[in-house]
C-alpha atoms as a PDB file:
ATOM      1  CA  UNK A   1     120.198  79.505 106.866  1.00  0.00           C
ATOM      2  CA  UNK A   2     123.237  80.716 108.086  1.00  0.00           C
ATOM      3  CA  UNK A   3     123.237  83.633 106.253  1.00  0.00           C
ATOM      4  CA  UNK A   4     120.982  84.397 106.811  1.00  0.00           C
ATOM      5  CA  UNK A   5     121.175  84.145 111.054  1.00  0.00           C
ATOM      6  CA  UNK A   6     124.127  86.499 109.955  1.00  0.00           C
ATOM      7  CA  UNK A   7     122.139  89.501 108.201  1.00  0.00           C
ATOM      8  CA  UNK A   8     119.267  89.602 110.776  1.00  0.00           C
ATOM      9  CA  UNK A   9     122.357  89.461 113.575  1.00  0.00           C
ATOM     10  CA  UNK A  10     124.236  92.244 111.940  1.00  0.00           C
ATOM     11  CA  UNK A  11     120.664  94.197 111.188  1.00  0.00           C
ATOM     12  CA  UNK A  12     120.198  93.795 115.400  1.00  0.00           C
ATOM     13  CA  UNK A  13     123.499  95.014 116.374  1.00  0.00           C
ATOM     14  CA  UNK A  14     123.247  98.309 113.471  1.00  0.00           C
ATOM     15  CA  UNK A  15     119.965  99.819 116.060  1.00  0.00           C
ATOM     16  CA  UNK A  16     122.536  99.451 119.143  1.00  0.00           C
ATOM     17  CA  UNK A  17     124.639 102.490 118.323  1.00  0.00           C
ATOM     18  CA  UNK A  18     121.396 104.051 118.545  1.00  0.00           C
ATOM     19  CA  UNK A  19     120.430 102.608 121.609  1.00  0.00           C
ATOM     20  CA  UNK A  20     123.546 103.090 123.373  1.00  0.00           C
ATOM     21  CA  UNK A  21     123.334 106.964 122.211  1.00  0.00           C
ATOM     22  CA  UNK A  22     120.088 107.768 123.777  1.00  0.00           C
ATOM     23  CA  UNK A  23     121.602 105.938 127.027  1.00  0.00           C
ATOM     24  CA  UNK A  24     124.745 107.959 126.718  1.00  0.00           C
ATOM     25  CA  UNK A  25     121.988 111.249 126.047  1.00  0.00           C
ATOM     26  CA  UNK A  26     120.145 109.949 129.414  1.00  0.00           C
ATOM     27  CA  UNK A  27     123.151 110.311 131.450  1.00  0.00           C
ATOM     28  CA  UNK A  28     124.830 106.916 131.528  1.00  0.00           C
ATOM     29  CA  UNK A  29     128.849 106.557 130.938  1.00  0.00           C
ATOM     30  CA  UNK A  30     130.558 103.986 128.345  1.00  0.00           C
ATOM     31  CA  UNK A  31     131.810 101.791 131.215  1.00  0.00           C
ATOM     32  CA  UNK A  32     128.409 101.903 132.833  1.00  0.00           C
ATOM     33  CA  UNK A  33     126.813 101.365 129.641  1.00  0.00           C
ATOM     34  CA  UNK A  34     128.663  97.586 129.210  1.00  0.00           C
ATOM     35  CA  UNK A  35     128.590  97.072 133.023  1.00  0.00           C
ATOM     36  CA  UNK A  36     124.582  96.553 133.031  1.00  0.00           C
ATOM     37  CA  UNK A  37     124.529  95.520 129.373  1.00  0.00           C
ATOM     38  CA  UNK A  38     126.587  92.368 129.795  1.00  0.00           C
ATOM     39  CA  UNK A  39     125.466  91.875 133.246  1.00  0.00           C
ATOM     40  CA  UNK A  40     122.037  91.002 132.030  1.00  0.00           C
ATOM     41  CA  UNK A  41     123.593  88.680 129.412  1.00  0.00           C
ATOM     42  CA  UNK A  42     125.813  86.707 131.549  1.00  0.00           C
ATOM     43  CA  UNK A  43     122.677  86.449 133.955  1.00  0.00           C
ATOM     44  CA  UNK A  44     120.846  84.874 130.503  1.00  0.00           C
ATOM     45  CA  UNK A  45     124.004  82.816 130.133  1.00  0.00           C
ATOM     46  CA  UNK A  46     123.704  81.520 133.585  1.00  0.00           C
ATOM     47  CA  UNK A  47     120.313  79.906 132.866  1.00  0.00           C
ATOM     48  CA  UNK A  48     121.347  77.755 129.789  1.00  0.00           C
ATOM     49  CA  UNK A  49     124.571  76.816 130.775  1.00  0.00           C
ATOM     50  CA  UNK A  50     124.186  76.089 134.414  1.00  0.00           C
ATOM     51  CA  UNK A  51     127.396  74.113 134.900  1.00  0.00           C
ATOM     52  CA  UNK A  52     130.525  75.841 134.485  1.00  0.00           C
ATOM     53  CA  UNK A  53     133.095  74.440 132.173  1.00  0.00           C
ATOM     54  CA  UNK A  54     136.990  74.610 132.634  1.00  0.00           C
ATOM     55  CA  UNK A  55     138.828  74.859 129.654  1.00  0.00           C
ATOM     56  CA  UNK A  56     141.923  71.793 128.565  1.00  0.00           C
ATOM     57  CA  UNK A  57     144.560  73.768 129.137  1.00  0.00           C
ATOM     58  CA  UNK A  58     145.604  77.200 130.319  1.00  0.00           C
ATOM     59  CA  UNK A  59     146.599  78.879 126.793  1.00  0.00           C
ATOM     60  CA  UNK A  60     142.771  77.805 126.187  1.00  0.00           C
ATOM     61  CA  UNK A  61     141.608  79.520 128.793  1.00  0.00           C
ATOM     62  CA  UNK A  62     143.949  82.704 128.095  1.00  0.00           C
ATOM     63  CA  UNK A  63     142.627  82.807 124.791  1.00  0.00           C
ATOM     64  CA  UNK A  64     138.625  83.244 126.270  1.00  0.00           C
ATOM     65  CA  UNK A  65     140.272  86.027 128.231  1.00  0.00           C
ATOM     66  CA  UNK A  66     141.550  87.506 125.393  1.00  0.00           C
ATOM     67  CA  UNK A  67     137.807  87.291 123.701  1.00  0.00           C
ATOM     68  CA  UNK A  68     136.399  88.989 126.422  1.00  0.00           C
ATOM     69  CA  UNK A  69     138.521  91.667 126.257  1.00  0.00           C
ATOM     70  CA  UNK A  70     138.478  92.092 122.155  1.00  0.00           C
ATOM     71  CA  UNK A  71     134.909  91.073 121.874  1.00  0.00           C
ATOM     72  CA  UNK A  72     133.623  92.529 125.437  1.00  0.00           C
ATOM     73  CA  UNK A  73     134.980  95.153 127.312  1.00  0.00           C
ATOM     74  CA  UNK A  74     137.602  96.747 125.790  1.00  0.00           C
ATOM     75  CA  UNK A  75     135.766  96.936 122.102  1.00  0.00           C
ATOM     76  CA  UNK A  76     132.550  98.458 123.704  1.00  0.00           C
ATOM     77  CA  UNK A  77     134.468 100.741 126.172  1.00  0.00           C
ATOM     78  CA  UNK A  78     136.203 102.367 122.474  1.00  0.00           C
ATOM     79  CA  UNK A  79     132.695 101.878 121.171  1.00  0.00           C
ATOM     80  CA  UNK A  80     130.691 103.431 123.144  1.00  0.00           C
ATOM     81  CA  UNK A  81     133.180 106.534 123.870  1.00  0.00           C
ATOM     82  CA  UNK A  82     133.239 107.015 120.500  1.00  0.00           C
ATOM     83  CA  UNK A  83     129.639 107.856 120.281  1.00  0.00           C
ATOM     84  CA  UNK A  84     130.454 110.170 122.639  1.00  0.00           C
ATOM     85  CA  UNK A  85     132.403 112.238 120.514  1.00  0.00           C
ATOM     86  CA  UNK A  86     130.622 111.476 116.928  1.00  0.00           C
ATOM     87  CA  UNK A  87     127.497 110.515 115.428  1.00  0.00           C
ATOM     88  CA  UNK A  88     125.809 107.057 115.750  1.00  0.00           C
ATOM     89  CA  UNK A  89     126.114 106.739 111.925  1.00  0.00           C
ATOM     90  CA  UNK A  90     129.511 107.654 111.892  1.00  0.00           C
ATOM     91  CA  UNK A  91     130.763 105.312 114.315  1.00  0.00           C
ATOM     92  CA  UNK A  92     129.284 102.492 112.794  1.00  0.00           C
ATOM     93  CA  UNK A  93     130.743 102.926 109.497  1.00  0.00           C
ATOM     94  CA  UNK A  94     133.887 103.190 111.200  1.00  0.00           C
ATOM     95  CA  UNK A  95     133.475  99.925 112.788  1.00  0.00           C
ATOM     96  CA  UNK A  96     132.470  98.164 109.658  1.00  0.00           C
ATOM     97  CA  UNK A  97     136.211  98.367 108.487  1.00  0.00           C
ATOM     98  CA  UNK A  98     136.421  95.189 111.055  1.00  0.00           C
ATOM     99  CA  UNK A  99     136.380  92.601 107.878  1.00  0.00           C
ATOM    100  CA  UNK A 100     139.289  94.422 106.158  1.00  0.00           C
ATOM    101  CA  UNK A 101     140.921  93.891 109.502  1.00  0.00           C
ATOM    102  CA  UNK A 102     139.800  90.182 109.747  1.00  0.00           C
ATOM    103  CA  UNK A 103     141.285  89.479 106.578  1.00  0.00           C
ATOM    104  CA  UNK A 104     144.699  91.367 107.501  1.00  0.00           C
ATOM    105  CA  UNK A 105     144.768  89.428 110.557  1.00  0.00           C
ATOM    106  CA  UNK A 106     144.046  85.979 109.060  1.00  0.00           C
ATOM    107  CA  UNK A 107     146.793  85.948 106.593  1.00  0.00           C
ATOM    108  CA  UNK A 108     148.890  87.306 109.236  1.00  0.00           C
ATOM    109  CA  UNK A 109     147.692  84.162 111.594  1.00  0.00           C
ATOM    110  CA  UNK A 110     147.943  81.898 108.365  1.00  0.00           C
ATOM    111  CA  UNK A 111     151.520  83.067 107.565  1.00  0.00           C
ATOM    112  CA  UNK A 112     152.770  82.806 110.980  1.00  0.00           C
ATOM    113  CA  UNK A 113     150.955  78.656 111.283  1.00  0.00           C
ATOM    114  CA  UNK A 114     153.345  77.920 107.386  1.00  0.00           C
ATOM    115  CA  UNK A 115     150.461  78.746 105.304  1.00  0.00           C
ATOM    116  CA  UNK A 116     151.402  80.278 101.878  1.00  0.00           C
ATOM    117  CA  UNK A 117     148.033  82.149 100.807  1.00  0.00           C
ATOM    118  CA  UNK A 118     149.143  85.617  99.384  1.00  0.00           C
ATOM    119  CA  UNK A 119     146.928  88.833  99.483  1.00  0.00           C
ATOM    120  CA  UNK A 120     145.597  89.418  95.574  1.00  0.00           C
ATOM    121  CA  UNK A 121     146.206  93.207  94.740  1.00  0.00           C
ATOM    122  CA  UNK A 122     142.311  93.619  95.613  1.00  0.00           C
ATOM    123  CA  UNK A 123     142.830  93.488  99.032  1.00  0.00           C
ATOM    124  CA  UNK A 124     144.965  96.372  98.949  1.00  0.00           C
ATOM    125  CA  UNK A 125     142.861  98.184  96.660  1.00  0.00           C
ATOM    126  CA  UNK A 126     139.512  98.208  98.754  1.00  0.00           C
ATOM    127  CA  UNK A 127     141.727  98.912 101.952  1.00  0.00           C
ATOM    128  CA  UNK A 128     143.033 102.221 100.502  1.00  0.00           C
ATOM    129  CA  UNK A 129     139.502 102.916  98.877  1.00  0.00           C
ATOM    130  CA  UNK A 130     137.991 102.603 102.513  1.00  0.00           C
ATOM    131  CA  UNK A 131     140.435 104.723 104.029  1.00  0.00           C
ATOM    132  CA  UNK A 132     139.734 107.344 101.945  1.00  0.00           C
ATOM    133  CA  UNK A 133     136.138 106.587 102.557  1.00  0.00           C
ATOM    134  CA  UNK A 134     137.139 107.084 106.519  1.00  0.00           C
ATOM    135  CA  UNK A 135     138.761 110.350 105.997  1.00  0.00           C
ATOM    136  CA  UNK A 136     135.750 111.345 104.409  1.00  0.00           C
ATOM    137  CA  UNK A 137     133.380 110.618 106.898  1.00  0.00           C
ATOM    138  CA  UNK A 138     135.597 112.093 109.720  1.00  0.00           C
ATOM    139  CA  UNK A 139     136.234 115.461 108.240  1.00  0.00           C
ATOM    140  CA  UNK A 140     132.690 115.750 107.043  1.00  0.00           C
ATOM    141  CA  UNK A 141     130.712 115.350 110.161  1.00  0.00           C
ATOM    142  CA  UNK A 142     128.806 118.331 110.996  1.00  0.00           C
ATOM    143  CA  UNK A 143     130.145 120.648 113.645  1.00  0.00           C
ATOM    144  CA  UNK A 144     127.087 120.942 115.797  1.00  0.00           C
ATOM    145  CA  UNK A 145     126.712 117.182 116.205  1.00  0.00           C
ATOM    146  CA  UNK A 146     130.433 115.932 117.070  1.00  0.00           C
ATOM    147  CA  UNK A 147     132.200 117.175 119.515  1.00  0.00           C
ATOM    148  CA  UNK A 148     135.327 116.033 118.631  1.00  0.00           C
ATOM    149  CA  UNK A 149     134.714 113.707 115.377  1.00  0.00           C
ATOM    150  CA  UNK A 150     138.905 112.836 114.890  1.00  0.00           C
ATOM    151  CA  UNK A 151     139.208 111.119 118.948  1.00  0.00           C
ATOM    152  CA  UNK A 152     135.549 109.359 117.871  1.00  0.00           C
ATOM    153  CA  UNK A 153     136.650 108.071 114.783  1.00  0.00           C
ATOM    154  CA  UNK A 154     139.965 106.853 116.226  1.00  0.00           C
ATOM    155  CA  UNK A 155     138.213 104.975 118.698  1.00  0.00           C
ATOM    156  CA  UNK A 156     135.883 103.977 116.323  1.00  0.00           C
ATOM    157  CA  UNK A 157     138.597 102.180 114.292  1.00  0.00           C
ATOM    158  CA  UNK A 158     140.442 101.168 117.640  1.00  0.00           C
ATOM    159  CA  UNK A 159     136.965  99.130 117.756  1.00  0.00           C
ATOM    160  CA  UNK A 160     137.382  97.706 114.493  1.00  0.00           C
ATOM    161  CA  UNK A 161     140.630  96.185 115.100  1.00  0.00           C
ATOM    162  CA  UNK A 162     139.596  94.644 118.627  1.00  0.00           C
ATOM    163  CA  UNK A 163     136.977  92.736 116.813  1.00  0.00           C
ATOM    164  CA  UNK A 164     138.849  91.609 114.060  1.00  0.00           C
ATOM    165  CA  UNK A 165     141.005  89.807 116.942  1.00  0.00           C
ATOM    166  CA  UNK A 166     137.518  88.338 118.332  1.00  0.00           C
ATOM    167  CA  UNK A 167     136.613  87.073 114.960  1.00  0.00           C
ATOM    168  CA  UNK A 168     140.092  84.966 114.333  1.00  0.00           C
ATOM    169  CA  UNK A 169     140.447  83.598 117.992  1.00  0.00           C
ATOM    170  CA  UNK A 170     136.355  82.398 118.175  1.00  0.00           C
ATOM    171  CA  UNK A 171     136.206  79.655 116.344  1.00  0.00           C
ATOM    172  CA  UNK A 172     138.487  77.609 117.626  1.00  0.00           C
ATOM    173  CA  UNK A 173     137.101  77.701 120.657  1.00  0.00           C
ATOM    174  CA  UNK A 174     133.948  77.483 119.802  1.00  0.00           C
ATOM    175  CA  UNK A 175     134.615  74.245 117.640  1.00  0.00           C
ATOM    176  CA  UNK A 176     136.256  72.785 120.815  1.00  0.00           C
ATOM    177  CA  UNK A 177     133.918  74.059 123.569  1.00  0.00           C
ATOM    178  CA  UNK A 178     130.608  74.618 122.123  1.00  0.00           C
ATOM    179  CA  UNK A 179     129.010  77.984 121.641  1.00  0.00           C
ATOM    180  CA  UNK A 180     127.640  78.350 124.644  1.00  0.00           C
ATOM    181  CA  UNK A 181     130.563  78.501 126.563  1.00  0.00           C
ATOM    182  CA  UNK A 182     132.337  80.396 124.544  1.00  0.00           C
ATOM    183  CA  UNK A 183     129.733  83.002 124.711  1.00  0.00           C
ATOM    184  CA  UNK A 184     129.683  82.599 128.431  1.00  0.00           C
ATOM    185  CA  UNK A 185     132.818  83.206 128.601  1.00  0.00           C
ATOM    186  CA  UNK A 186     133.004  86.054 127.183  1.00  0.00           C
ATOM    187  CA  UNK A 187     130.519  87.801 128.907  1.00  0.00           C
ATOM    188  CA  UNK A 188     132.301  87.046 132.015  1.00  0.00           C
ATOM    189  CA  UNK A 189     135.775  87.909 131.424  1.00  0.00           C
ATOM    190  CA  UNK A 190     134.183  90.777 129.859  1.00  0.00           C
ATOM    191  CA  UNK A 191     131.924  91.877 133.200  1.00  0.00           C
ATOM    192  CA  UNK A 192     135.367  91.148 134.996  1.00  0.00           C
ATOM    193  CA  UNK A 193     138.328  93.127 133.298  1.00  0.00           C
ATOM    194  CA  UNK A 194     135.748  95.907 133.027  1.00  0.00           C
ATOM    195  CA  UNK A 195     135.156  95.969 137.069  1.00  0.00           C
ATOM    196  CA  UNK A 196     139.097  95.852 137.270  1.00  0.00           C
ATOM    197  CA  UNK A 197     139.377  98.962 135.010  1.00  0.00           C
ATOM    198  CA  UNK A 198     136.814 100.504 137.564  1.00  0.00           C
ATOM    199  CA  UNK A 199     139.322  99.544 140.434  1.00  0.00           C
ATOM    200  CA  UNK A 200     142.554 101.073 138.666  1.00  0.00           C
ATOM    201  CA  UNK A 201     140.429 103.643 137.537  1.00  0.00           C
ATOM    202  CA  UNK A 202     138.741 104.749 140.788  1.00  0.00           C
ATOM    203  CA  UNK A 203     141.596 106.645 142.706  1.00  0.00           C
ATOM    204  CA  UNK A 204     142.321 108.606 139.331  1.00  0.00           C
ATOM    205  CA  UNK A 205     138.850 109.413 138.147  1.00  0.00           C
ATOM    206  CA  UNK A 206     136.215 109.354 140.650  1.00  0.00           C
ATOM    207  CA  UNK A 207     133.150 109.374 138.353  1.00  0.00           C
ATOM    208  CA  UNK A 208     134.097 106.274 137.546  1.00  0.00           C
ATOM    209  CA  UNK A 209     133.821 104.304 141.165  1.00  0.00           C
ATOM    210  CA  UNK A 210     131.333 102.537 143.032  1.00  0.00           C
ATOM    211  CA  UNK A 211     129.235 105.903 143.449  1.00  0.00           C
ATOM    212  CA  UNK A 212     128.826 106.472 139.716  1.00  0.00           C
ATOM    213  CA  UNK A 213     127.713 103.232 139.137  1.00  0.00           C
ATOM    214  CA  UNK A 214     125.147 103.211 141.962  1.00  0.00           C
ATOM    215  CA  UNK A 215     123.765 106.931 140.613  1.00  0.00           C
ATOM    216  CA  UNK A 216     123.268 104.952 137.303  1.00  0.00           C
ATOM    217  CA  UNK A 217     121.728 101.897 138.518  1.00  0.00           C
ATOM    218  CA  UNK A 218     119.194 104.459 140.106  1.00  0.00           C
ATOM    219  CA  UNK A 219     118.832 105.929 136.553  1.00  0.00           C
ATOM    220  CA  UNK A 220     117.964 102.628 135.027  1.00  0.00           C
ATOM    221  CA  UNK A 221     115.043 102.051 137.590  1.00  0.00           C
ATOM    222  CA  UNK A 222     113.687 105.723 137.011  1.00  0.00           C
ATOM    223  CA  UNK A 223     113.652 106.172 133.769  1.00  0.00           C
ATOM    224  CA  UNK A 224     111.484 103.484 131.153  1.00  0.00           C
ATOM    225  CA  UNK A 225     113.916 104.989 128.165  1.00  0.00           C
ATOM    226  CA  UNK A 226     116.690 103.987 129.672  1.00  0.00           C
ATOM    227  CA  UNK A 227     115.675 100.216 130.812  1.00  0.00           C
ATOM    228  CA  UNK A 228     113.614  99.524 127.646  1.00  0.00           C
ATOM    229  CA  UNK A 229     117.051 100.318 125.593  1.00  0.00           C
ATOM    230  CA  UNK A 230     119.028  98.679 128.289  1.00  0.00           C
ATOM    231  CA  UNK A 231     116.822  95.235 127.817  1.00  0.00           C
ATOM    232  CA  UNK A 232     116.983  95.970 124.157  1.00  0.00           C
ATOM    233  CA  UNK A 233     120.827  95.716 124.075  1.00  0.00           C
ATOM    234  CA  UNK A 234     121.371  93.081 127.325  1.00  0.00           C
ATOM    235  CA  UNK A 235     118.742  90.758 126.225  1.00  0.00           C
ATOM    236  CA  UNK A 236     118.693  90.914 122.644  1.00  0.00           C
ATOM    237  CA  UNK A 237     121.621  92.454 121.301  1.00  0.00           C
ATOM    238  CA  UNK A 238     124.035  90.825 123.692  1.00  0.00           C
ATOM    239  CA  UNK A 239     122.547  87.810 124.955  1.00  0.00           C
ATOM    240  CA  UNK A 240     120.548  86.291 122.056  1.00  0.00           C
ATOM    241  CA  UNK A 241     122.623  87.760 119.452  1.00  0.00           C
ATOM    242  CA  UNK A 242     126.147  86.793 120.283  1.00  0.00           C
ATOM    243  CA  UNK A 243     124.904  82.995 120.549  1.00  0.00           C
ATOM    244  CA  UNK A 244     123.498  83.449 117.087  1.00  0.00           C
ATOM    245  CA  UNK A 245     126.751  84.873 116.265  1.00  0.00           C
ATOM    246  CA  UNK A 246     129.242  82.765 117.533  1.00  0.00           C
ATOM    247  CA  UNK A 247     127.374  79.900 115.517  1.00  0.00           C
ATOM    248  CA  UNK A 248     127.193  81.915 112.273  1.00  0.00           C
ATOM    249  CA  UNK A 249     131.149  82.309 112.890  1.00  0.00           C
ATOM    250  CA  UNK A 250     131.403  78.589 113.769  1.00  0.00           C
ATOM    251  CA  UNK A 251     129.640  77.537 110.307  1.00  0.00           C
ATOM    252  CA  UNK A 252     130.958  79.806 108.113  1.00  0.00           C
ATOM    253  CA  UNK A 253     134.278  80.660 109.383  1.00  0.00           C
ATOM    254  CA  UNK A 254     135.565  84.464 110.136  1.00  0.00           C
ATOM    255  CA  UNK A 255     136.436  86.312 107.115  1.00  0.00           C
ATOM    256  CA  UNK A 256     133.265  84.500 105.606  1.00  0.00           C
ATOM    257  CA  UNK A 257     130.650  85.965 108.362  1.00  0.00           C
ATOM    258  CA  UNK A 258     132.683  89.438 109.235  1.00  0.00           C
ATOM    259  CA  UNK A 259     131.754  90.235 105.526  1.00  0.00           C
ATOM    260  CA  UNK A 260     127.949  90.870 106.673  1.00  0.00           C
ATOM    261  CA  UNK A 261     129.325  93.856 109.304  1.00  0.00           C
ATOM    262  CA  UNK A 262     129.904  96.321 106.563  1.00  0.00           C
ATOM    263  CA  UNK A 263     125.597  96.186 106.458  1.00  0.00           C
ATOM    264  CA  UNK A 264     125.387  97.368 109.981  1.00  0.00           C
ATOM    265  CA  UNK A 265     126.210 101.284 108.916  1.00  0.00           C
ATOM    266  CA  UNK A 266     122.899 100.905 106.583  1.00  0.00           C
ATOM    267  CA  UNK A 267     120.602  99.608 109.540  1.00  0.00           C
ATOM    268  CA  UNK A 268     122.440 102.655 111.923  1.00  0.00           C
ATOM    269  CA  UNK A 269     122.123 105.764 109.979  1.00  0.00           C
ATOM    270  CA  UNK A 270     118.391 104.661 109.047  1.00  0.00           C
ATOM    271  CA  UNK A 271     117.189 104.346 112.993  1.00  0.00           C
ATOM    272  CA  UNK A 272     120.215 107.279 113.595  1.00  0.00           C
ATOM    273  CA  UNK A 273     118.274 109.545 110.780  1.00  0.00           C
ATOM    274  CA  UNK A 274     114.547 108.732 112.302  1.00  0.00           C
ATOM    275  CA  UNK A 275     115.277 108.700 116.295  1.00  0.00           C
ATOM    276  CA  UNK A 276     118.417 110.915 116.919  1.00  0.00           C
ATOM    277  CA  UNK A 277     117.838 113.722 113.865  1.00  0.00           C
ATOM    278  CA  UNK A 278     121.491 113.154 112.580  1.00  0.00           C
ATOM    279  CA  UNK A 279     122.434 113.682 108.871  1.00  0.00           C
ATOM    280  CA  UNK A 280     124.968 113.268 106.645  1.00  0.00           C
ATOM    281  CA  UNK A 281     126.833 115.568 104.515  1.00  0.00           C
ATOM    282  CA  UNK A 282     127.661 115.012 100.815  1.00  0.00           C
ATOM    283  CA  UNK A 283     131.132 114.188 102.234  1.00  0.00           C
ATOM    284  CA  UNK A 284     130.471 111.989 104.323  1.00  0.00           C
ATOM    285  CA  UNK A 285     127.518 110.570 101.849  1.00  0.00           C
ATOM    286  CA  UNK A 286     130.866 109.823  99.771  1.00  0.00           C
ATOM    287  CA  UNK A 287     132.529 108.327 102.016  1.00  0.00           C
ATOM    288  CA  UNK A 288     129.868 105.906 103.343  1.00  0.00           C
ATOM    289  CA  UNK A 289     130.045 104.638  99.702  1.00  0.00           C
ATOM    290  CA  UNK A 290     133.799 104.440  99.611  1.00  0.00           C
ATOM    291  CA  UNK A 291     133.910 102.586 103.268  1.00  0.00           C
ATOM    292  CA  UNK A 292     131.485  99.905 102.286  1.00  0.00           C
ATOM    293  CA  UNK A 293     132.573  99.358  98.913  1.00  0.00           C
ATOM    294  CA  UNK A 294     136.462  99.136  99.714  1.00  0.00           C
ATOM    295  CA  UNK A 295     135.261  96.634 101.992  1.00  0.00           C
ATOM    296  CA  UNK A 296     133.319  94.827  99.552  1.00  0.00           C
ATOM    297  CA  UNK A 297     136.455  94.527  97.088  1.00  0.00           C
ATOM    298  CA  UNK A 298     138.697  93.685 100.191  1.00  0.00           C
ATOM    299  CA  UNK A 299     136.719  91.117 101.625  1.00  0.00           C
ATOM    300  CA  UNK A 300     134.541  89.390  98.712  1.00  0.00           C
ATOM    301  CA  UNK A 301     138.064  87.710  97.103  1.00  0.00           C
ATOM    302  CA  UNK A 302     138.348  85.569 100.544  1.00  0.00           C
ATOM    303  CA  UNK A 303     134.685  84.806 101.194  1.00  0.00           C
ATOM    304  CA  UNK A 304     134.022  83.259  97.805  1.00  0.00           C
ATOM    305  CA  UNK A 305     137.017  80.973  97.739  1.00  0.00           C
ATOM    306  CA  UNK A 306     135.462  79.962 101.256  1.00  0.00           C
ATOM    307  CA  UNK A 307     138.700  80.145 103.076  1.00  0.00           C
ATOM    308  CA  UNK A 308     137.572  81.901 106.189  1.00  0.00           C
ATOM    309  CA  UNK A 309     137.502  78.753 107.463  1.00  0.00           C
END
């Protein structure tokens, strides 16, 4: 069942590069983007988990910090710039390098607590595949729809590696808080280094203060587009999705469940390809083949041994 929670999760979250594109096309920024996204989650939060919940101990509670920042606001801020810069499709094959990352990060994280698990030479051998693959799909993006493809894909991969850090440091806490306040959590820490960014931000780039946010709050209410994809990705994508998740990561560990990402490029170019007109070259065609199966090889060596866990 669990796997399946996991494939119609990751089939969700491929349609919100989509989403967030037509928002970003409608006149909304990255940070604004995430500001009302994961406002409407915590708000759904709120209303199942009513009492808040103080973590043991302090490193405990630095650690959901440091979720909300890898899973919330920093990895959607590179996220959603990115899409700024490249195609929907693009991005989201970028991103799915995250489970070569998880793995990286585990051994590292396994190393460093004694463990003596050694990387097989497969692991090395679907990492270089997929960097080719990346190359591939960077260089290859049309002209006419990426602006500046090299500063989107970098972000893109800047992305992959801030989840990678979500996915090792989740379930832990999830396995001593419960998944609902670890998803709280997150949304809140999220909602709050973001509106600190805004602060530091503010005297250096005025679009991005109180003003800007207001002009885009007026946006939402004027424009059914923009609030039907905004519900889509608060509600859905963020809300009901990242409980799901967290769960899926709880049962069946993080290498184990970051192995279903590589399918969210499929669900993305299909929705990218029908609602935004994009296309891929033959290059990046290639490369899209090279991504997900260097993945594949890099990841599947870990996830049938089941020692995500």
């Amino acid at each position: 069942m669990y796997h399946l929670l996991a494939l119609l999760t990751v089939c969700v979250w491929g349609t919100t590069f989509v989403s967030t594109k037509v928002l970003l096309a409608h006149g909304l920024t990255p940070s604004g983007i995430f500001l009302l996204r994961f406002a409407l989650a915590y708000a759904g939060m709120l209303a199942v988990t009513r009492r808040p919940r103080r973590c043991a101990s302090w490193r405990d509670e630095a650690l959901m910090l440091l979720a909300g920042l890898t899973g919330g606001s920093l990895y959607f801020l590179t996220e959603n710039t990115a899409l700024r810069f490249a195609q929907a499709g693009n991005v989201s094959l970028l991103v799915s390098l995250a489970p070569v990352a998880t793995v990286l990060l585990a051994l590292l994280m396994g190393r460093r607590r004694g463990g003596s698990s050694r990387p097989p030479r497969r692991l090395w051998v679907g990492m270089a595949l997929s960097l080719v693959g990346v190359s591939l799909v960077v260089s290859g993006e049309p002209v006419a729809t990426a602006t500046r493809p090299l500063l989107g894909g970098a972000l893109a991969l800047a992305g992959a590696l801030l989840w990678a850090v979500y996915q090792n440091i989740a379930p832990p806490l999830s396995r001593r808080y419960g998944v609902r306040v670890l998803t709280r959590k997150v949304f809140g820490y999220g909602l709050l280094t973001l509106l600190i960014l805004h602060l530091l931000a503010a005297p250096l780039l005025p679009a991005s203060g109180g003003a800007a946010l207001a002009s885009q709050f007026r946006t939402v209410l004027a424009e059914p587009a923009v609030w039907a994809n905004l519900l889509f990705l608060g509600i859905v994508a963020s809300w009901l999705c990242y409980l799901v998740w967290n769960t899926v990561v709880e049962r069946l560990g993080a290498v184990v469940s970051a192995n279903y990402i590589y399918l969210n490029p499929l669900t993305t170019c299909l929705f990218s390809a029908l609602f935004l007109g994009e296309r891929f070259t033959p290059a990046m065609a290639l490369g899209a083949v090279a991504i997900l199966s260097g993945v594949y090889i890099a990841v599947g060596w870990k996830a049938e041994n089941r020692e995500g866990r």
